[in-house]
N, C-alpha and C. Protein backbone atom coordinates (compact mmCIF):
# COMPACT_ATOMS: atom_id res chain seq x y z
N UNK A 1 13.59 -39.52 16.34
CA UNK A 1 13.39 -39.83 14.92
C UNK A 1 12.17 -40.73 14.76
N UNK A 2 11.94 -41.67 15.40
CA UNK A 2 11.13 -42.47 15.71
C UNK A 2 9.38 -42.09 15.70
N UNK A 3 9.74 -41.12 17.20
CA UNK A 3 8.09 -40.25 17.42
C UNK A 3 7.89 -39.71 15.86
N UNK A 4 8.89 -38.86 15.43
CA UNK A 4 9.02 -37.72 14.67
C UNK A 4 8.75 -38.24 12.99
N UNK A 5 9.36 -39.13 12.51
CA UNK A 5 9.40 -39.18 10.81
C UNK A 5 8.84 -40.66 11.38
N UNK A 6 8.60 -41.32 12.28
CA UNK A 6 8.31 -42.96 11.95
C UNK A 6 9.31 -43.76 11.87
N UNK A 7 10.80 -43.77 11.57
CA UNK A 7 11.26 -44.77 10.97
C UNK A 7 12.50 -45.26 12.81
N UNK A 8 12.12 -46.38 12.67
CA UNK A 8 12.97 -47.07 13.55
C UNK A 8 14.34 -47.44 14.09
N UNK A 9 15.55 -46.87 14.33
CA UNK A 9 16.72 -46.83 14.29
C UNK A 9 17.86 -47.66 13.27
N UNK A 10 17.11 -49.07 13.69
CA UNK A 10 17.55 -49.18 12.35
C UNK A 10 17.62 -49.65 11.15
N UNK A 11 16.06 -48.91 11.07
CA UNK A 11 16.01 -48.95 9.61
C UNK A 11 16.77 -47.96 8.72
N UNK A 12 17.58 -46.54 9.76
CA UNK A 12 18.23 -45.84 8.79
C UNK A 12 19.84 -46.05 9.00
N UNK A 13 20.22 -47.48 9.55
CA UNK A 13 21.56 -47.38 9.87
C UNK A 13 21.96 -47.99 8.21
N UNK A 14 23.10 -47.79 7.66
CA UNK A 14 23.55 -47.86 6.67
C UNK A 14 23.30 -46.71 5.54
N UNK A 15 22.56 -45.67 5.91
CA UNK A 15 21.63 -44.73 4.70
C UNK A 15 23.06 -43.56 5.32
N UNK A 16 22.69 -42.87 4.36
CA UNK A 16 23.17 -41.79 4.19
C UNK A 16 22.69 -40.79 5.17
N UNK A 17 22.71 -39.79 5.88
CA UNK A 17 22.07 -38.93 7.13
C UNK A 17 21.45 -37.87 5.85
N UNK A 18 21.54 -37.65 4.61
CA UNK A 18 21.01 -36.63 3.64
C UNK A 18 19.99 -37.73 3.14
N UNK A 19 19.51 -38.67 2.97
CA UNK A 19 18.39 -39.82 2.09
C UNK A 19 17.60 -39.18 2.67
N UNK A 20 17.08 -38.75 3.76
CA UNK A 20 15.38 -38.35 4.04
C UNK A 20 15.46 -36.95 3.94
N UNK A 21 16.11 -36.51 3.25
CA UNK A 21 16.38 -34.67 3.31
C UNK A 21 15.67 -34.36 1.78
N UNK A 22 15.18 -33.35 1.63
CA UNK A 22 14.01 -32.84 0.64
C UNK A 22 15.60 -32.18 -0.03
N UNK A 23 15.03 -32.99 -1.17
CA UNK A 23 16.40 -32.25 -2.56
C UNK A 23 16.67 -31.28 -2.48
N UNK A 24 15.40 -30.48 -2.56
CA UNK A 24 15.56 -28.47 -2.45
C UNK A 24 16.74 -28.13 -1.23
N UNK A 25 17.05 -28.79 -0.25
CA UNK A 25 17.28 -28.36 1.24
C UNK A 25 18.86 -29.47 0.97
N UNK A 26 19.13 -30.69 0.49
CA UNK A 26 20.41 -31.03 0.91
C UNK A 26 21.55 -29.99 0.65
N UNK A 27 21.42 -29.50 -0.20
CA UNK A 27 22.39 -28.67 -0.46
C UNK A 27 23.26 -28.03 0.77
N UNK A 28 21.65 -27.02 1.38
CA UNK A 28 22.24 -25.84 2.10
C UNK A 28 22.86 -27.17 3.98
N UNK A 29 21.61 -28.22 3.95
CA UNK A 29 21.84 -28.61 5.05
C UNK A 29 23.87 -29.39 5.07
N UNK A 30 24.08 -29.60 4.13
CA UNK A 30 25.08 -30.44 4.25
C UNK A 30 26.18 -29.14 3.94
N UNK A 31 26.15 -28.28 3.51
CA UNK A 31 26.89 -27.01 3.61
C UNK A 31 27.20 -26.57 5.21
N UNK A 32 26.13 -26.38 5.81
CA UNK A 32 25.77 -26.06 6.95
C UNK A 32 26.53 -27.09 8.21
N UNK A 33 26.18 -28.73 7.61
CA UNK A 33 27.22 -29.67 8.41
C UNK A 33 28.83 -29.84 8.08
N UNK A 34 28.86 -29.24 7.35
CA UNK A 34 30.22 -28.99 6.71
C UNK A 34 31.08 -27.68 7.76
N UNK A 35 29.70 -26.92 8.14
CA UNK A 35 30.86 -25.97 8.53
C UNK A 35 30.76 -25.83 10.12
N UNK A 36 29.98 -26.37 10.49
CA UNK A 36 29.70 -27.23 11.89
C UNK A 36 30.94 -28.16 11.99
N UNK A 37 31.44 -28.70 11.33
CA UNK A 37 32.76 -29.74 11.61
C UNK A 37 34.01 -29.36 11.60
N UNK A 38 34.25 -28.48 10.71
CA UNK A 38 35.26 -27.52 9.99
C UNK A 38 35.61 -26.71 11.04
N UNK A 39 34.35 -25.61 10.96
CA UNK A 39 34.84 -24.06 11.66
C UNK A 39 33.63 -24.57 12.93
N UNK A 40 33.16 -25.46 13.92
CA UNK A 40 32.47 -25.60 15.10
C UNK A 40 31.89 -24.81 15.34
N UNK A 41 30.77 -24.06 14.11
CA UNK A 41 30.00 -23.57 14.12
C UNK A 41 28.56 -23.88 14.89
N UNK A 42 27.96 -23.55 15.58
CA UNK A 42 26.24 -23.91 15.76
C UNK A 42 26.07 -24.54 14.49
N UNK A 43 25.17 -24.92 14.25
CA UNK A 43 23.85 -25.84 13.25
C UNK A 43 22.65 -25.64 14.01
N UNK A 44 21.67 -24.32 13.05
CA UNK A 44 20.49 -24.43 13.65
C UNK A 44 19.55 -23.74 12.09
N UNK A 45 18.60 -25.19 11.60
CA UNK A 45 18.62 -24.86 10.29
C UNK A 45 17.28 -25.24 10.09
N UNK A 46 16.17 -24.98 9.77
CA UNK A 46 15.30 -25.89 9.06
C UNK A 46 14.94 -25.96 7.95
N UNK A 47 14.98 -27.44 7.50
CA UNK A 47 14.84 -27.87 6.39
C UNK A 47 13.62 -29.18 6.41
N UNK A 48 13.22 -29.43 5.18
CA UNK A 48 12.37 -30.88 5.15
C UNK A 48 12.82 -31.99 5.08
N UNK A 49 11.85 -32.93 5.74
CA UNK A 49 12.21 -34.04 6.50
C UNK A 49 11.05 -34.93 5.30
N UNK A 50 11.68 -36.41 5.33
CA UNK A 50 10.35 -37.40 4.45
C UNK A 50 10.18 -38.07 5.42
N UNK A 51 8.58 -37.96 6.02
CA UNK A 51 8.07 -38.94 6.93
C UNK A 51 8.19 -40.37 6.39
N UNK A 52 8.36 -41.51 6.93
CA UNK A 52 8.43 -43.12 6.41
C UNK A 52 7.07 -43.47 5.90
N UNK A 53 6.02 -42.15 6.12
CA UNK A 53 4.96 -42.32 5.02
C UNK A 53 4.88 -41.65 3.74
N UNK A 54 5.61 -40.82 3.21
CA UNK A 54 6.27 -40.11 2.70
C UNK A 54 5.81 -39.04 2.29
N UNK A 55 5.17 -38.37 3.67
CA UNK A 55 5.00 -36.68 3.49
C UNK A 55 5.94 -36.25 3.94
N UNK A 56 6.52 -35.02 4.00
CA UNK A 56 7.30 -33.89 4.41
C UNK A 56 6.75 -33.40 5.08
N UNK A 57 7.97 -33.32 6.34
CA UNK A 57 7.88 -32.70 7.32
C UNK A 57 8.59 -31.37 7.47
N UNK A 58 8.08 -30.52 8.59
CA UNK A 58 9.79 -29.43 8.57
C UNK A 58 10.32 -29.86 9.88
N UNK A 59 11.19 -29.13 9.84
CA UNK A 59 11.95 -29.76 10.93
C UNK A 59 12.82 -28.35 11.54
N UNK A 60 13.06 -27.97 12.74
CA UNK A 60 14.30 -27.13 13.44
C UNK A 60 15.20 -27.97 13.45
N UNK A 61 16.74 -28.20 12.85
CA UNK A 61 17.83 -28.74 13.62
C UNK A 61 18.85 -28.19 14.34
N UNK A 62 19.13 -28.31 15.28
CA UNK A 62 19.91 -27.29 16.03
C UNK A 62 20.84 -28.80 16.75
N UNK A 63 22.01 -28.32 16.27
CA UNK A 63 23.36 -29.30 16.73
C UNK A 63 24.98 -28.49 16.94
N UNK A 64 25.25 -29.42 17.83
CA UNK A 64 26.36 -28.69 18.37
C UNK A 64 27.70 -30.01 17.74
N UNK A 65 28.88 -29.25 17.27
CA UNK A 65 30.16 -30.68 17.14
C UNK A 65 30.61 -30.86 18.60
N UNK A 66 31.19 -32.42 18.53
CA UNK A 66 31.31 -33.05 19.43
C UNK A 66 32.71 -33.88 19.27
N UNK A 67 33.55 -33.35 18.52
CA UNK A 67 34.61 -34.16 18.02
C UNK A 67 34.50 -34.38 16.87
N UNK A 68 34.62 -36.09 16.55
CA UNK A 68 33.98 -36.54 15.12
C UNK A 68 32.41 -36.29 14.97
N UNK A 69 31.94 -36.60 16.05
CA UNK A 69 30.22 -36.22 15.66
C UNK A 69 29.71 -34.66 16.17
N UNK A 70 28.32 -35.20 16.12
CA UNK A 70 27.47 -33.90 16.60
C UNK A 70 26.59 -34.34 17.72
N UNK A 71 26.00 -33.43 18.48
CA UNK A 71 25.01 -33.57 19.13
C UNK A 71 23.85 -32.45 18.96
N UNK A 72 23.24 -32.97 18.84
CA UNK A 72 21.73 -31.70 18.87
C UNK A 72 20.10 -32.56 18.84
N UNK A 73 19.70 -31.61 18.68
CA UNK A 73 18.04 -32.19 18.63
C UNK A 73 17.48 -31.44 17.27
N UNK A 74 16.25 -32.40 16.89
CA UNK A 74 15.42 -31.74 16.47
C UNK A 74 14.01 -31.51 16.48
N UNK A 75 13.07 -30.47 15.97
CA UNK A 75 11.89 -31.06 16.13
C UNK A 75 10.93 -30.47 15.13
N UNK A 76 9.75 -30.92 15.08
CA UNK A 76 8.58 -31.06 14.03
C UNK A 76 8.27 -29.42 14.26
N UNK A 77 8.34 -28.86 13.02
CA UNK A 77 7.86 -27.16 12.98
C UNK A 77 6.77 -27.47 11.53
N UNK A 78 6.52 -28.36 11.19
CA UNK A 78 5.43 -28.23 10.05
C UNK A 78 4.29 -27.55 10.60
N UNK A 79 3.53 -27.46 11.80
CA UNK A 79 2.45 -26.59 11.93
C UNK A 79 3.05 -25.30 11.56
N UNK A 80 4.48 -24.84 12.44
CA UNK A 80 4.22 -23.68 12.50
C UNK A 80 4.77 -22.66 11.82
N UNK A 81 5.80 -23.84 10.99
CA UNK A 81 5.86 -23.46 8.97
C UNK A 81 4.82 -23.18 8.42
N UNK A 82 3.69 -24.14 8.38
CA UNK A 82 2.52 -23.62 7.36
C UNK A 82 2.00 -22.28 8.54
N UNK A 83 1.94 -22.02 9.71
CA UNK A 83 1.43 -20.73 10.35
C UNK A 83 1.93 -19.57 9.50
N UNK A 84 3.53 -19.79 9.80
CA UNK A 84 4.25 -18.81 8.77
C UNK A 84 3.51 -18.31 7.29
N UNK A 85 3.12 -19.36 7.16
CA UNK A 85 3.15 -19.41 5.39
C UNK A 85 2.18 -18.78 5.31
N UNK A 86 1.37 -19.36 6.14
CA UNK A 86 0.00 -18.72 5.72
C UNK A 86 -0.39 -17.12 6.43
N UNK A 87 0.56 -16.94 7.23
CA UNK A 87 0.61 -15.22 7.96
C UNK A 87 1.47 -14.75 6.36
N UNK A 88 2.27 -15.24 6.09
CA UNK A 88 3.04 -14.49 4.73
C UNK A 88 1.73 -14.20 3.59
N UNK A 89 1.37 -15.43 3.69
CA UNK A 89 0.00 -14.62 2.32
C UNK A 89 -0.87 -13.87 2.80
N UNK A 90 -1.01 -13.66 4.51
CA UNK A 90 -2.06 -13.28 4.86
C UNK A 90 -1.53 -11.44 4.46
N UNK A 91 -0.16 -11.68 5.14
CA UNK A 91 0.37 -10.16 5.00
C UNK A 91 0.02 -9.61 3.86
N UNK A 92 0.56 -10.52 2.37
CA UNK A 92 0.90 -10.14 1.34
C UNK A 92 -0.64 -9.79 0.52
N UNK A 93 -1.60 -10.21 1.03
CA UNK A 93 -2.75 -9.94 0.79
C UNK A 93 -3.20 -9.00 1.47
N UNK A 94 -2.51 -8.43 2.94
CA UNK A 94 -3.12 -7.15 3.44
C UNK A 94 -2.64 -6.07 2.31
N UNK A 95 -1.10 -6.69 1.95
CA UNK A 95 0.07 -5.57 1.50
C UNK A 95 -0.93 -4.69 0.19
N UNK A 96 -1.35 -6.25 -0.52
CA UNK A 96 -1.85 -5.70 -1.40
C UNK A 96 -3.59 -4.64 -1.88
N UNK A 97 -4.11 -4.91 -0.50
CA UNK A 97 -5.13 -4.37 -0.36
C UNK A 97 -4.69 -2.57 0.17
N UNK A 98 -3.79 -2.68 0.62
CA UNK A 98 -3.27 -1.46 1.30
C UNK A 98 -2.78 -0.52 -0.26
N UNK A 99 -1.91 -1.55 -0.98
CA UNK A 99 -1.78 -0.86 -2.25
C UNK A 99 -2.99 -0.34 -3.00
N UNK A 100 -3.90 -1.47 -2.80
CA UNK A 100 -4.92 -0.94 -4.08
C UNK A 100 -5.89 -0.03 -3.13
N UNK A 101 -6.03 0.11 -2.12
CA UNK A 101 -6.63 1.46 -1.60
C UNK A 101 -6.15 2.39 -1.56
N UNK A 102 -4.31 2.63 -1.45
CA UNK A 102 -4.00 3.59 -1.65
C UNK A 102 -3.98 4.33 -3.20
N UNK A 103 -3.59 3.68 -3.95
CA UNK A 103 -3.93 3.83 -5.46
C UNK A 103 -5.34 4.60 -5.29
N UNK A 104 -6.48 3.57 -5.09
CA UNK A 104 -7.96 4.33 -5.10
C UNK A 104 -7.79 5.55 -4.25
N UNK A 105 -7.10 5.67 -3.16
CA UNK A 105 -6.83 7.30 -2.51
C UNK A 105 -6.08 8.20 -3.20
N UNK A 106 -5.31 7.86 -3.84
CA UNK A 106 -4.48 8.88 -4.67
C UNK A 106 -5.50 9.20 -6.29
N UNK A 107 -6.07 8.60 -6.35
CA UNK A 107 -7.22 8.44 -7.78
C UNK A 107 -8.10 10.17 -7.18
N UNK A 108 -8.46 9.76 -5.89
CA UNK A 108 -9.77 10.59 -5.69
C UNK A 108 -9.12 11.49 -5.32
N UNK A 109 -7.71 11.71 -4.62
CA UNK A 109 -7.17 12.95 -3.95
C UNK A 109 -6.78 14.03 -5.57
N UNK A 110 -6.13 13.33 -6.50
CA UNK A 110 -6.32 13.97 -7.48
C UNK A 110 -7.43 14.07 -8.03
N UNK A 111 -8.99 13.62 -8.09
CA UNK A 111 -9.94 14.23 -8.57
C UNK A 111 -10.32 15.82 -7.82
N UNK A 112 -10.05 15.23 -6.22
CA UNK A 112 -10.34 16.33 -6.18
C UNK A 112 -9.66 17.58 -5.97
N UNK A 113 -8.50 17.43 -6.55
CA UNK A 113 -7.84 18.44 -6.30
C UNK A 113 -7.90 18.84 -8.13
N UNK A 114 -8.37 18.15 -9.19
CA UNK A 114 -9.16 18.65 -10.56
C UNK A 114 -10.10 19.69 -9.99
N UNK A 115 -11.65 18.99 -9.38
CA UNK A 115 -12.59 19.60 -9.05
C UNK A 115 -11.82 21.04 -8.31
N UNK A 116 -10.98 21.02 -7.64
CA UNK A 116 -11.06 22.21 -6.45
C UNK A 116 -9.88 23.36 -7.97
N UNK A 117 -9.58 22.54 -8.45
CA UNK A 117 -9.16 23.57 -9.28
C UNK A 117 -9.81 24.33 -10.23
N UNK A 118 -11.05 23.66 -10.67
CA UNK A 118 -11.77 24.19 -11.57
C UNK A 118 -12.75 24.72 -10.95
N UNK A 119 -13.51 24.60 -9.60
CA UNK A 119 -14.00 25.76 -8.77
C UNK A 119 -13.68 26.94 -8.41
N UNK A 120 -11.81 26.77 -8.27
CA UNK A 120 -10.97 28.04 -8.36
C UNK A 120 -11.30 28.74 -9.62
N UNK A 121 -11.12 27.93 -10.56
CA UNK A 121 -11.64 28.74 -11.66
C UNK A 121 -12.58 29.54 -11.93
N UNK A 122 -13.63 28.67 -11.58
CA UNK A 122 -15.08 29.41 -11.85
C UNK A 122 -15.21 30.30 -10.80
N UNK A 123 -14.72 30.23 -10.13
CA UNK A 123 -14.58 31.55 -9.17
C UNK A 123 -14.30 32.99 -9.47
N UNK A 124 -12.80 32.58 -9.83
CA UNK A 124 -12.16 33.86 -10.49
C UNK A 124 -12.79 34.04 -11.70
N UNK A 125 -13.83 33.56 -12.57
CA UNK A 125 -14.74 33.42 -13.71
C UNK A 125 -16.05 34.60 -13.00
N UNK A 126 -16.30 34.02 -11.62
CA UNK A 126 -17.76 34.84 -10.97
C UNK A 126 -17.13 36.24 -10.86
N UNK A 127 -15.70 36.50 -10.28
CA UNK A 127 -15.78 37.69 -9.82
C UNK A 127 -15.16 38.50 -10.45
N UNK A 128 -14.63 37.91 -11.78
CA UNK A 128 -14.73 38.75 -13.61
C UNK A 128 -15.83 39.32 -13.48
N UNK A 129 -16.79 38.38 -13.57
CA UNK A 129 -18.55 38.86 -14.03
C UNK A 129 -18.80 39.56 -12.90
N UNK A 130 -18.68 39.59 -11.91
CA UNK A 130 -19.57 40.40 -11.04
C UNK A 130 -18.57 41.08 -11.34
N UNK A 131 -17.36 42.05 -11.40
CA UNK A 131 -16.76 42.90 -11.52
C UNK A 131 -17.11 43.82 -12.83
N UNK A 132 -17.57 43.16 -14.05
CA UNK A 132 -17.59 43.88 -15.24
C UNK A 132 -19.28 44.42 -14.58
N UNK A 133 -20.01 43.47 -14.13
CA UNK A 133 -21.34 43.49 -13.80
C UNK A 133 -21.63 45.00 -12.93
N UNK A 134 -20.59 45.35 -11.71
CA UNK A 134 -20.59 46.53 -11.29
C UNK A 134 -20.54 47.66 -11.96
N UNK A 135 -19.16 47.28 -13.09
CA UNK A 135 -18.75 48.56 -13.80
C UNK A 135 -19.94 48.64 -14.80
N UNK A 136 -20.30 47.68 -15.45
CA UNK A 136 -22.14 47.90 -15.97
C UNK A 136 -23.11 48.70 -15.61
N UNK A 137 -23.07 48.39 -14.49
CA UNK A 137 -24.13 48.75 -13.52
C UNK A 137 -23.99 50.48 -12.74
N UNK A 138 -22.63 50.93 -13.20
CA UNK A 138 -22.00 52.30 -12.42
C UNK A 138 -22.14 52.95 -14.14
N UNK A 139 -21.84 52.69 -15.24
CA UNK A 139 -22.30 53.39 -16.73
C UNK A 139 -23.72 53.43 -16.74
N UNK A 140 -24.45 52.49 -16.34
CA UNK A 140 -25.76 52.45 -16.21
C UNK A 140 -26.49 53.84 -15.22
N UNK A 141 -25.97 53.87 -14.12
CA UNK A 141 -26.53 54.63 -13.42
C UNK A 141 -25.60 55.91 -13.48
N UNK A 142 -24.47 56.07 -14.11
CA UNK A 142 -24.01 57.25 -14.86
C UNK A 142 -24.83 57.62 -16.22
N UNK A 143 -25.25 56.98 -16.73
CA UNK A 143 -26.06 57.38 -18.10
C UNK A 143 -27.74 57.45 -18.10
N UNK A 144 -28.16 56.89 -16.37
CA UNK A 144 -29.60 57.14 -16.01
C UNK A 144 -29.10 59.03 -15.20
N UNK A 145 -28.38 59.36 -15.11
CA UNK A 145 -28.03 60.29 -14.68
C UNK A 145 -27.74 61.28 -15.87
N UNK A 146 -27.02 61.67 -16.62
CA UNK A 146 -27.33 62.23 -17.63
C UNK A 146 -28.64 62.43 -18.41
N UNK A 147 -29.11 60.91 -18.74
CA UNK A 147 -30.29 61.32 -19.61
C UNK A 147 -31.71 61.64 -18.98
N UNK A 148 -31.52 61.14 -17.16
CA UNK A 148 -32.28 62.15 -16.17
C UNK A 148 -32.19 63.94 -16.63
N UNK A 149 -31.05 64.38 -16.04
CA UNK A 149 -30.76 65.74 -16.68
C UNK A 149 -30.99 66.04 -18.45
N UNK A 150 -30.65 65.49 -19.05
CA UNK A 150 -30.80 65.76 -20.39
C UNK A 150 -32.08 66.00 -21.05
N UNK A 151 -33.29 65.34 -20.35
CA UNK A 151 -34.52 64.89 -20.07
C UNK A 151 -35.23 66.27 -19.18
N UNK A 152 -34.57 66.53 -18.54
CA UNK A 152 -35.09 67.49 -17.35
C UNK A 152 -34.99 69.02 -17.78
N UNK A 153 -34.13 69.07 -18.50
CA UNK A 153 -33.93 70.64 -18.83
C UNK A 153 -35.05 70.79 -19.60
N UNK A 154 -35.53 70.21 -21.11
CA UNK A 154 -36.59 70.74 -22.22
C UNK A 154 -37.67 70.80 -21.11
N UNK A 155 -38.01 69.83 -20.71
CA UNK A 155 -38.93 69.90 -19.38
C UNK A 155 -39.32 71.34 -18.63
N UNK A 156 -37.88 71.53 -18.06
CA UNK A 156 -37.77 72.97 -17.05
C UNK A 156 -38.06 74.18 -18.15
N UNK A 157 -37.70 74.06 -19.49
CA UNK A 157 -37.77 75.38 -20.65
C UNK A 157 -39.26 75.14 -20.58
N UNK A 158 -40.20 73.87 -21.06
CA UNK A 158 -41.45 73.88 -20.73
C UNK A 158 -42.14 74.64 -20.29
N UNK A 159 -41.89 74.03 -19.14
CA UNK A 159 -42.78 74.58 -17.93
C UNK A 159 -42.37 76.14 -17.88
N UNK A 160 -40.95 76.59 -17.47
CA UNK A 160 -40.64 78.11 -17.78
C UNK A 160 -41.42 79.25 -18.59
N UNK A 161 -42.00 78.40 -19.63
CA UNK A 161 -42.35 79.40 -20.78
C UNK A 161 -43.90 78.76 -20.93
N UNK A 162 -44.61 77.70 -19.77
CA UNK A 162 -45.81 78.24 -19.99
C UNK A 162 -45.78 78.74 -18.43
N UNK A 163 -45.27 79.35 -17.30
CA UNK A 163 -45.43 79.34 -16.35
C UNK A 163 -45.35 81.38 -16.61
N UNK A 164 -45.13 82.08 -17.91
CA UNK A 164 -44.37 82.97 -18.40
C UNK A 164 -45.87 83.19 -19.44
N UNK A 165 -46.43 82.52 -20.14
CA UNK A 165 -47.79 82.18 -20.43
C UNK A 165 -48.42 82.64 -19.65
N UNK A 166 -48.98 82.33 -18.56
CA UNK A 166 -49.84 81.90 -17.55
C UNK A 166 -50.12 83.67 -16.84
């Protein structure tokens, strides 16, 4: 206790064992020693601690009952609380980058599956047109064919009747 929060043995004899316990945390910790005495449960909990300078600390407590008392230890986890803490935002800031790229991937996977639909389109649009474009193109050279012949006969009477001349 000493190394750990500063305060000297006994300066906390007469206090309450909950006075240096962070309000948020007596609750669950004295629940927790409650049932450590009761049902001789483990106690292995962390909660905050008030250094005798009066920052907060965290703390692991891990205690075993012993009859009327307990025995256990504890020790200083404030580094590796704030490690935690700060891997939690680190996550929650990957989490959210992962969201908003996937969002931006689902944005473009439906553009382009717009675009690839309306290429489908214009597709089946080209090979309308080139299809009417053939059948165009087969009246065309059915009707250069007729008016070839149609063309060719006065021609052949022509020539017939001056070749009949001649």
């Amino acid at each position: 206790v000493l190394r750990i929060c500063g305060y000297e043995p006994d300066e906390l004899l007469g206090q309450s064992r909950f006075s240096t316990i962070h309000p948020e945390d007596v609750e669950e910790v004295r629940k927790r020693y409650g049932l450590l005495f009761v049902k001789g449960r483990e106690f292995s909990l962390r909660y905050r601690l008030r250094h005798k300078k009066g920052k907060w600390l965290w703390v692991h407590d891990r205690a075993q009952a012993a009859g009327e008392h307990a025995t256990g230890v504890f020790s200083d986890v404030t580094r590796l609380r704030k490690m935690e803490d700060e891997l939690k935002e680190y996550r929650a800031w990957l989490e959210d980058m992962v969201d908003e790229r996937t969002q931006e991937a689902e944005a473009v996977n439906r553009q382009l599956l717009l675009e690839m639909a309306e290429r489908r389109q214009a597709q089946q649009e080209l090979e309308r047109l080139a299809a009417r474009l053939r059948h165009s193109n087969a009246e065309l050279e059915q009707f250069a064919h007729v008016a070839s012949h149609d063309m060719k006969e006065p021609l052949l009477l022509i020539v017939a009747f001056a070749e009949r001349l001649l």
